[in-house]
PDB file of N, CA and C in Angstrom:
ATOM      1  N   UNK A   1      28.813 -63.774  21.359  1.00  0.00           N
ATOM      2  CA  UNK A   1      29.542 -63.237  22.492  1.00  0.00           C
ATOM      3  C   UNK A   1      29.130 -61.787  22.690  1.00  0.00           C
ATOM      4  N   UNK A   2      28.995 -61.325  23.785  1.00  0.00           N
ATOM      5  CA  UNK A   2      28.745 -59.865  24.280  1.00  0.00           C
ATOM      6  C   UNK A   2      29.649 -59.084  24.879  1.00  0.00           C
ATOM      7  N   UNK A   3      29.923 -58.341  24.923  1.00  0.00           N
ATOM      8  CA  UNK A   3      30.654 -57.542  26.127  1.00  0.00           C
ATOM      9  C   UNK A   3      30.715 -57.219  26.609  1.00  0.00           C
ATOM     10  N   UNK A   4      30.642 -57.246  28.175  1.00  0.00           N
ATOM     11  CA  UNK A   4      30.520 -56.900  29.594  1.00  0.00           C
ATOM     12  C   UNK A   4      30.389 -55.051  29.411  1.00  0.00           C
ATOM     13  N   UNK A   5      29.410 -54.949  30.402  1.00  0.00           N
ATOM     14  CA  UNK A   5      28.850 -53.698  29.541  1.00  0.00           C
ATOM     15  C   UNK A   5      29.592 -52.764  30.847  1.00  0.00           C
ATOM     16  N   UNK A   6      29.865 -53.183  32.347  1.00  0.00           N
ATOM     17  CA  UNK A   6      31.430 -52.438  32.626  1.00  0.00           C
ATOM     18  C   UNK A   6      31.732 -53.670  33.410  1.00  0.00           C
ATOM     19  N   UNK A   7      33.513 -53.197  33.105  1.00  0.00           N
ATOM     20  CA  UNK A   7      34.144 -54.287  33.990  1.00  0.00           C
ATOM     21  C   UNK A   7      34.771 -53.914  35.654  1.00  0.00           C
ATOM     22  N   UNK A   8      34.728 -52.724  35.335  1.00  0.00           N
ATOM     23  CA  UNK A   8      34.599 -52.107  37.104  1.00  0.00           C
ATOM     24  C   UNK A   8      33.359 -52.174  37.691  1.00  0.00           C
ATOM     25  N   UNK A   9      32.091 -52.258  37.065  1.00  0.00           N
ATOM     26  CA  UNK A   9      31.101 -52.371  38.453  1.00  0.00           C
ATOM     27  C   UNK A   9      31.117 -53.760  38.670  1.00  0.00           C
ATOM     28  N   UNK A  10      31.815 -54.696  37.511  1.00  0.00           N
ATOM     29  CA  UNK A  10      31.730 -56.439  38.006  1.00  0.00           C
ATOM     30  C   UNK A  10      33.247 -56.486  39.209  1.00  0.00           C
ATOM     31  N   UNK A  11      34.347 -55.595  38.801  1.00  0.00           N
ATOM     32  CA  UNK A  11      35.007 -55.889  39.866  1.00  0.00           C
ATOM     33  C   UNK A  11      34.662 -55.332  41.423  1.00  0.00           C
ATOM     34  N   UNK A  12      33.924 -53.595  41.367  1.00  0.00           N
ATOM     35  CA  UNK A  12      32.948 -53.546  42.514  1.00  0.00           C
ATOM     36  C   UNK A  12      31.923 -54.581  43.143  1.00  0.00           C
ATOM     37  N   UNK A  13      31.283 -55.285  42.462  1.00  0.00           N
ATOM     38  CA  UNK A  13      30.479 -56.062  42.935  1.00  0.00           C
ATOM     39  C   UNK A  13      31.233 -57.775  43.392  1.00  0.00           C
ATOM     40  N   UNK A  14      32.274 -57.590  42.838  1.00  0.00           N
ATOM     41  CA  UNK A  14      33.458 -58.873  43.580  1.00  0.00           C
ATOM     42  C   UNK A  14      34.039 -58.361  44.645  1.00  0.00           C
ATOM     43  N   UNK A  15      34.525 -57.458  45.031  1.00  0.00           N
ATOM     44  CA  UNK A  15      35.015 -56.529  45.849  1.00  0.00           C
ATOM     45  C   UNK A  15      33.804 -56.402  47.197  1.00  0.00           C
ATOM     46  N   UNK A  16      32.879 -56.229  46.548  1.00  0.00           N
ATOM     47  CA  UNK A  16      31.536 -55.987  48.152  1.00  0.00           C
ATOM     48  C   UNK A  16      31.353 -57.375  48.264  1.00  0.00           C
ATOM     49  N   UNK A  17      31.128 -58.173  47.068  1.00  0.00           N
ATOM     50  CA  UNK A  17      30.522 -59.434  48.396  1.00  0.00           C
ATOM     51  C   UNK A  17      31.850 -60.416  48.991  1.00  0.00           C
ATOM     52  N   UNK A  18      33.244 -60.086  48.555  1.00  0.00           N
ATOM     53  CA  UNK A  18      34.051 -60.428  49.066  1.00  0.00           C
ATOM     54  C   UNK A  18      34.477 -59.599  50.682  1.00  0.00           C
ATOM     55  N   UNK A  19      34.334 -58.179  50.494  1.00  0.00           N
ATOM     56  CA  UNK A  19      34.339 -58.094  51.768  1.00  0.00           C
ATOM     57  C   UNK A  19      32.922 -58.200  52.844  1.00  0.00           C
ATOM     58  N   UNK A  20      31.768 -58.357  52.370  1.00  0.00           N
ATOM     59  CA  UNK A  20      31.033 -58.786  53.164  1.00  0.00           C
ATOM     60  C   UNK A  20      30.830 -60.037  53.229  1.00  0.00           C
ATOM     61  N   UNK A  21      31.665 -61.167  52.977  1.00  0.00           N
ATOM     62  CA  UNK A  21      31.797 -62.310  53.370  1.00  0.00           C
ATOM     63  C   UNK A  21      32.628 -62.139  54.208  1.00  0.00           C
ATOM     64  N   UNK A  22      34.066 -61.712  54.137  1.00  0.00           N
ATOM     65  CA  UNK A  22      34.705 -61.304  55.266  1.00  0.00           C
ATOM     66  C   UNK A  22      34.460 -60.907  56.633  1.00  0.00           C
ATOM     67  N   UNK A  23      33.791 -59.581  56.501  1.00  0.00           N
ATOM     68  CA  UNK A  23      33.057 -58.997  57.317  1.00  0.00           C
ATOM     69  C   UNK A  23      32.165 -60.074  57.950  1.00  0.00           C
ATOM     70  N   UNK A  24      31.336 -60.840  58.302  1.00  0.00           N
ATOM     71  CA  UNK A  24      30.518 -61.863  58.488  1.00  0.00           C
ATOM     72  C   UNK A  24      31.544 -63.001  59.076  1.00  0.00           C
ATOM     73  N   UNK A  25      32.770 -63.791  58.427  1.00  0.00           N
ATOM     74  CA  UNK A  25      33.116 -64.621  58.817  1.00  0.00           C
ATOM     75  C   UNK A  25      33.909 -64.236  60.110  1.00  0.00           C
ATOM     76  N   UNK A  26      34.608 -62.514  60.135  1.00  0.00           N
ATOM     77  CA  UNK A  26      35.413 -62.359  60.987  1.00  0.00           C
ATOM     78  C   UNK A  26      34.805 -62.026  62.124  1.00  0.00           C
ATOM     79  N   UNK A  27      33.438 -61.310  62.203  1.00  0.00           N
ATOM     80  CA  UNK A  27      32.976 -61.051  63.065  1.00  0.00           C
ATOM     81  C   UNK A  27      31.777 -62.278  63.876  1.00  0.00           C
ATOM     82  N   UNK A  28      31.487 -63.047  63.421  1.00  0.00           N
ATOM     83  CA  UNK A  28      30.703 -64.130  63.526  1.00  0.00           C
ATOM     84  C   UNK A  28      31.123 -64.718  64.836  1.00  0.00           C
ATOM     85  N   UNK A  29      32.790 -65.154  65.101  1.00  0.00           N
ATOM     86  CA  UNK A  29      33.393 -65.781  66.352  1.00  0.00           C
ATOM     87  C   UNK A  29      33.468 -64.527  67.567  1.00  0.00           C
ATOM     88  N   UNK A  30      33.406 -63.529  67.100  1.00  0.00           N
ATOM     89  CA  UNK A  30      33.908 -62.458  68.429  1.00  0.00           C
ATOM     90  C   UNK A  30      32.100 -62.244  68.822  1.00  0.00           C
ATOM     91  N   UNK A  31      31.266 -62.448  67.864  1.00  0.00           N
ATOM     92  CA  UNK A  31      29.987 -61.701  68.364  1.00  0.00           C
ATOM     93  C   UNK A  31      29.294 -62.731  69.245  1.00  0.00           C
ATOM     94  N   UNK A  32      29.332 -64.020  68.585  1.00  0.00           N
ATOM     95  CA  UNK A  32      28.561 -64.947  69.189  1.00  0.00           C
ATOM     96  C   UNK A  32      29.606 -65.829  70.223  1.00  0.00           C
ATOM     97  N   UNK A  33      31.031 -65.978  70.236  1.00  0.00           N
ATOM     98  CA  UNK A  33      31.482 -67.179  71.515  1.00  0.00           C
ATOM     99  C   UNK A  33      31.608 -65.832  72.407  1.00  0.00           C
ATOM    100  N   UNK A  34      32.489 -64.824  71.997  1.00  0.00           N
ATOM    101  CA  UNK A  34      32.979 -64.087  73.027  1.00  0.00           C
ATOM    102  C   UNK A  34      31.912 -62.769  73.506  1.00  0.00           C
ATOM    103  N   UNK A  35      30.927 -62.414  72.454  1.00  0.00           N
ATOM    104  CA  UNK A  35      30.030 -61.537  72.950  1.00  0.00           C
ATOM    105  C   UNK A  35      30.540 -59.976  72.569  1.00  0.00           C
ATOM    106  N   UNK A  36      31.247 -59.559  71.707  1.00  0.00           N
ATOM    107  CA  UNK A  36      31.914 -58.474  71.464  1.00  0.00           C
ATOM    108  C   UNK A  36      31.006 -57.368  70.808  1.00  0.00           C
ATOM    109  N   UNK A  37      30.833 -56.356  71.360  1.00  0.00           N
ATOM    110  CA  UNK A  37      29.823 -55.546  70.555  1.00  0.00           C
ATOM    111  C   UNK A  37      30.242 -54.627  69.449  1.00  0.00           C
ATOM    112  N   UNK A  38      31.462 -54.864  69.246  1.00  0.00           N
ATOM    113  CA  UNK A  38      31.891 -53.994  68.026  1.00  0.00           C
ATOM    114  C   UNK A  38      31.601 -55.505  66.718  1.00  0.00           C
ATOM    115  N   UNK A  39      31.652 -56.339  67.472  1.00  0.00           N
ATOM    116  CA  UNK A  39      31.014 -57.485  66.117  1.00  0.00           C
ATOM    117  C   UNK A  39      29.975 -57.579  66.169  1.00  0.00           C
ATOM    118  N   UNK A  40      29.512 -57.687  66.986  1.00  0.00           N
ATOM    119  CA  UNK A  40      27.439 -57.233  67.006  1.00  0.00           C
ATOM    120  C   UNK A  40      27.450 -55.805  65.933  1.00  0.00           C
ATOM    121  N   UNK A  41      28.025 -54.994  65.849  1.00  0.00           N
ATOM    122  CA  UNK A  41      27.864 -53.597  65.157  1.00  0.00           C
ATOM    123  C   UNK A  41      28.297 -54.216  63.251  1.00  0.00           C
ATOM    124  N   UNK A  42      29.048 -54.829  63.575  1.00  0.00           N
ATOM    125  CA  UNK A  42      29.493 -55.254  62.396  1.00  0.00           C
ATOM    126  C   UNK A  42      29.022 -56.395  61.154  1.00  0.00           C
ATOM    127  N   UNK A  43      28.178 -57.348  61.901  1.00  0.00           N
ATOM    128  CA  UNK A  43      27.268 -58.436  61.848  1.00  0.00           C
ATOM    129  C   UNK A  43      26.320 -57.881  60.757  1.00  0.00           C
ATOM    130  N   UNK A  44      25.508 -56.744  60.822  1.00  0.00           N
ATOM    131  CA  UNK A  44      24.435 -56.080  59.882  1.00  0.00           C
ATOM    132  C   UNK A  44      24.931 -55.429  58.340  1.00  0.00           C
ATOM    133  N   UNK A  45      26.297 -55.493  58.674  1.00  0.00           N
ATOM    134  CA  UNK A  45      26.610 -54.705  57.758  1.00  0.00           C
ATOM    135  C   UNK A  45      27.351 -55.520  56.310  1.00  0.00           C
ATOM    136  N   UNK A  46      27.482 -56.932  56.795  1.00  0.00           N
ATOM    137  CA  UNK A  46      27.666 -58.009  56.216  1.00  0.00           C
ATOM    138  C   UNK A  46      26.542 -58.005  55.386  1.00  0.00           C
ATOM    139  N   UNK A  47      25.320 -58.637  55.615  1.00  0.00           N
ATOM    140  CA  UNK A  47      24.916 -58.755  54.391  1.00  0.00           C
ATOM    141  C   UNK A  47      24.056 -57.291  53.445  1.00  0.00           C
ATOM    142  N   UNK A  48      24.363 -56.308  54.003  1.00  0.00           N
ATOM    143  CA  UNK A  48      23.913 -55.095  53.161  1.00  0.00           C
ATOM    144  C   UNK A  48      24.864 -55.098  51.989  1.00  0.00           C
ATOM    145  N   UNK A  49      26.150 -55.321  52.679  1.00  0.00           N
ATOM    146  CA  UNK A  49      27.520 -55.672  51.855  1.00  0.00           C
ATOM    147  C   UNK A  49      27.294 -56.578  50.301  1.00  0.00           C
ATOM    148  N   UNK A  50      26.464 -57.518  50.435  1.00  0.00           N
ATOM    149  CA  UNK A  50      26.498 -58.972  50.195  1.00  0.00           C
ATOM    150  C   UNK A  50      25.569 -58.935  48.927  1.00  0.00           C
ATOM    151  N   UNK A  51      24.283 -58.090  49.649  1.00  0.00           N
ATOM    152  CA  UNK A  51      23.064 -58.085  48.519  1.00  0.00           C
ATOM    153  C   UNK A  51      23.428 -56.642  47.686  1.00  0.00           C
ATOM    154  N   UNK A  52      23.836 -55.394  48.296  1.00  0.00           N
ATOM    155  CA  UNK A  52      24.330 -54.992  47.086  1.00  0.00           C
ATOM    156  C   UNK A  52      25.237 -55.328  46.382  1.00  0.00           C
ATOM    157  N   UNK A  53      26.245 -55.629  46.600  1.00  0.00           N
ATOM    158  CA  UNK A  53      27.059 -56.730  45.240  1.00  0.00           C
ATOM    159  C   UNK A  53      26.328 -57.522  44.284  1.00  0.00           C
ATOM    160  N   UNK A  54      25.547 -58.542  44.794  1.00  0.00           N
ATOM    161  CA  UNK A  54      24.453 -59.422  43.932  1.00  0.00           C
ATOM    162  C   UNK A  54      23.439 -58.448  42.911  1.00  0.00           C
ATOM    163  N   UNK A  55      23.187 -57.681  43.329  1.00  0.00           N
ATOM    164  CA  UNK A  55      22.574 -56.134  43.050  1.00  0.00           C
ATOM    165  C   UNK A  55      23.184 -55.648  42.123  1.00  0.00           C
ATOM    166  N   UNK A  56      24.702 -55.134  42.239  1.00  0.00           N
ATOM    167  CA  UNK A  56      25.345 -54.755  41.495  1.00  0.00           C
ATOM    168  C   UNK A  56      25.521 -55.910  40.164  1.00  0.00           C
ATOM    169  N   UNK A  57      25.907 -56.981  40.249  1.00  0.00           N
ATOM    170  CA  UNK A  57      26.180 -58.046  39.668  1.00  0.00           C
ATOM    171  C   UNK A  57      24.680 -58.173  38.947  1.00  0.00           C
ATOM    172  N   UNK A  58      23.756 -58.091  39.389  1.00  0.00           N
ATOM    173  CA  UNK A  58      22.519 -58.400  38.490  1.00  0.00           C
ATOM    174  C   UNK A  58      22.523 -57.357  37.530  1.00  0.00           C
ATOM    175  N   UNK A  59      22.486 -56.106  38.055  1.00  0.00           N
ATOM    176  CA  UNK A  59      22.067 -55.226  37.194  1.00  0.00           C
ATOM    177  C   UNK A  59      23.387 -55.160  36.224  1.00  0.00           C
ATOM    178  N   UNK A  60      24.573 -55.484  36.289  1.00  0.00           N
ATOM    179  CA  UNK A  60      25.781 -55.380  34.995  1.00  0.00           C
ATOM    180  C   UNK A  60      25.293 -56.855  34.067  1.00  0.00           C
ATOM    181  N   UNK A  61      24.490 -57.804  34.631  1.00  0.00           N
ATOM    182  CA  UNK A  61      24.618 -58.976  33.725  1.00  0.00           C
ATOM    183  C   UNK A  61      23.126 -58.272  32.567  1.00  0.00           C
ATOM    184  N   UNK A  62      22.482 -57.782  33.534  1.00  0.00           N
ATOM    185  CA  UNK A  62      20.949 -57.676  32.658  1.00  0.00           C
ATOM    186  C   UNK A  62      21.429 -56.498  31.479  1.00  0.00           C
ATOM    187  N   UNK A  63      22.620 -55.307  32.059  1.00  0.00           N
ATOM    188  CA  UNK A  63      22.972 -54.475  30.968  1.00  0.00           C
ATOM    189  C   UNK A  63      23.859 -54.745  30.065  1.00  0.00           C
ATOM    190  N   UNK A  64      24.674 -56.076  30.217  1.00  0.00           N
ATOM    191  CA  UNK A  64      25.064 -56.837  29.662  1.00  0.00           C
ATOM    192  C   UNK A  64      24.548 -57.359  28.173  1.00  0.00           C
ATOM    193  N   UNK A  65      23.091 -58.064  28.635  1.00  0.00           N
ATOM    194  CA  UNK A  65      22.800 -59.215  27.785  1.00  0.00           C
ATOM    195  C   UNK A  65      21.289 -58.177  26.846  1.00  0.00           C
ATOM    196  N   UNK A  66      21.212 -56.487  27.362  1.00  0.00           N
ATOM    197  CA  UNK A  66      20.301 -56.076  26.724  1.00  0.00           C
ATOM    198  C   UNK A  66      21.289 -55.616  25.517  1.00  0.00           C
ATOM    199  N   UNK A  67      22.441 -55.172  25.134  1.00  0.00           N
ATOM    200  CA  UNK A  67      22.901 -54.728  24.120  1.00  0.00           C
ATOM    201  C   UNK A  67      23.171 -55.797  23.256  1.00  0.00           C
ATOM    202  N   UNK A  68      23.720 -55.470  22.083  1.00  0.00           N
ATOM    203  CA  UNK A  68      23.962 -56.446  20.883  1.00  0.00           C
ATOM    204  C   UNK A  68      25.055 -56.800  21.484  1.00  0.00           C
ATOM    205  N   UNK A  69      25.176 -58.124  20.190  1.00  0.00           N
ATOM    206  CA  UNK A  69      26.207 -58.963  20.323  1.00  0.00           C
ATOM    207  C   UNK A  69      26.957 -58.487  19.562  1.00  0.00           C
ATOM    208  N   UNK A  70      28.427 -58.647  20.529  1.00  0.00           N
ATOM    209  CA  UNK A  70      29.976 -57.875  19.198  1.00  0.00           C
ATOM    210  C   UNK A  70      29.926 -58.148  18.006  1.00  0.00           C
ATOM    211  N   UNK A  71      29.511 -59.438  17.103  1.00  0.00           N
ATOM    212  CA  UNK A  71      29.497 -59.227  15.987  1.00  0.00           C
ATOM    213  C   UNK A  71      28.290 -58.717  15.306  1.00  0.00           C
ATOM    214  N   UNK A  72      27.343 -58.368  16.143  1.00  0.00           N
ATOM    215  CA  UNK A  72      26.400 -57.978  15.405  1.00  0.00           C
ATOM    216  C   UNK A  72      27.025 -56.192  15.123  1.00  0.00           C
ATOM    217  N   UNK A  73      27.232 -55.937  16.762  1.00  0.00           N
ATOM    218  CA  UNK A  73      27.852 -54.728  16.785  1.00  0.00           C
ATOM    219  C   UNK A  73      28.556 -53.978  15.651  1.00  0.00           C
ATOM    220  N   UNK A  74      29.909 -55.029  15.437  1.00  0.00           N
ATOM    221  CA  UNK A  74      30.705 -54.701  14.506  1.00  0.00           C
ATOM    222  C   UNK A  74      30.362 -54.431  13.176  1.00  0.00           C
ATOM    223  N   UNK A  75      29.117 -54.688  12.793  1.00  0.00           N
ATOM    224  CA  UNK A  75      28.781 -55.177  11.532  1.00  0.00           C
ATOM    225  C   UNK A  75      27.905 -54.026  11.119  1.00  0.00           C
ATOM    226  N   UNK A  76      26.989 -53.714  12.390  1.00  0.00           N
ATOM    227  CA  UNK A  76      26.246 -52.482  11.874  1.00  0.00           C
ATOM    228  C   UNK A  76      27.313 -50.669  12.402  1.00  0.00           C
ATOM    229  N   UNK A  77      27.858 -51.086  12.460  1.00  0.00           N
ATOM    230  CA  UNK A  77      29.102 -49.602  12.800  1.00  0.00           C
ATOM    231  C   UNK A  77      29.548 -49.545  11.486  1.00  0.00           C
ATOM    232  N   UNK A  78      29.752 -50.419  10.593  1.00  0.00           N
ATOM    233  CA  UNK A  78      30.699 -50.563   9.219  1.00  0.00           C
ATOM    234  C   UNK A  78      29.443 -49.452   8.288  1.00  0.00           C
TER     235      UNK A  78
END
């Protein structure tokens, strides 16, 4: 087992691609049936949203899985 090497940039990176899914689903009906240009403005910003989260999320798993494992951890601190 390892330990999440932070647990705020994994909740930042739940946090962005949750609101850029949002962002995307809410603006999706006003941009394209009704033509709204504040959802046209909003549309781009969805998936910048989306891939830095995944971004974020990659880079906490890779700093994650480069440190030791807790019991190895524990063992060489003693």
């Amino acid at each position: 087992m390892r330990l999440l090497f932070s647990p705020r940039v994994m909740f930042c990176a739940l946090a962005l691609l949750n609101l850029g899914c949002f962002l995307r689903v809410a603006s999706e009906i006003p941009a394209y049936e009704w033509n709204q240009l504040f959802a046209w403005h909003l549309l781009p910003v969805s998936p910048l949203a989306e891939l830095t989260a995944v971004a974020l999320f990659v880079f906490n798993l890779l700093a994650t899985f480069t440190r030791l494992p807790a019991h190895l951890k524990l063992r060489s601190a003693a």
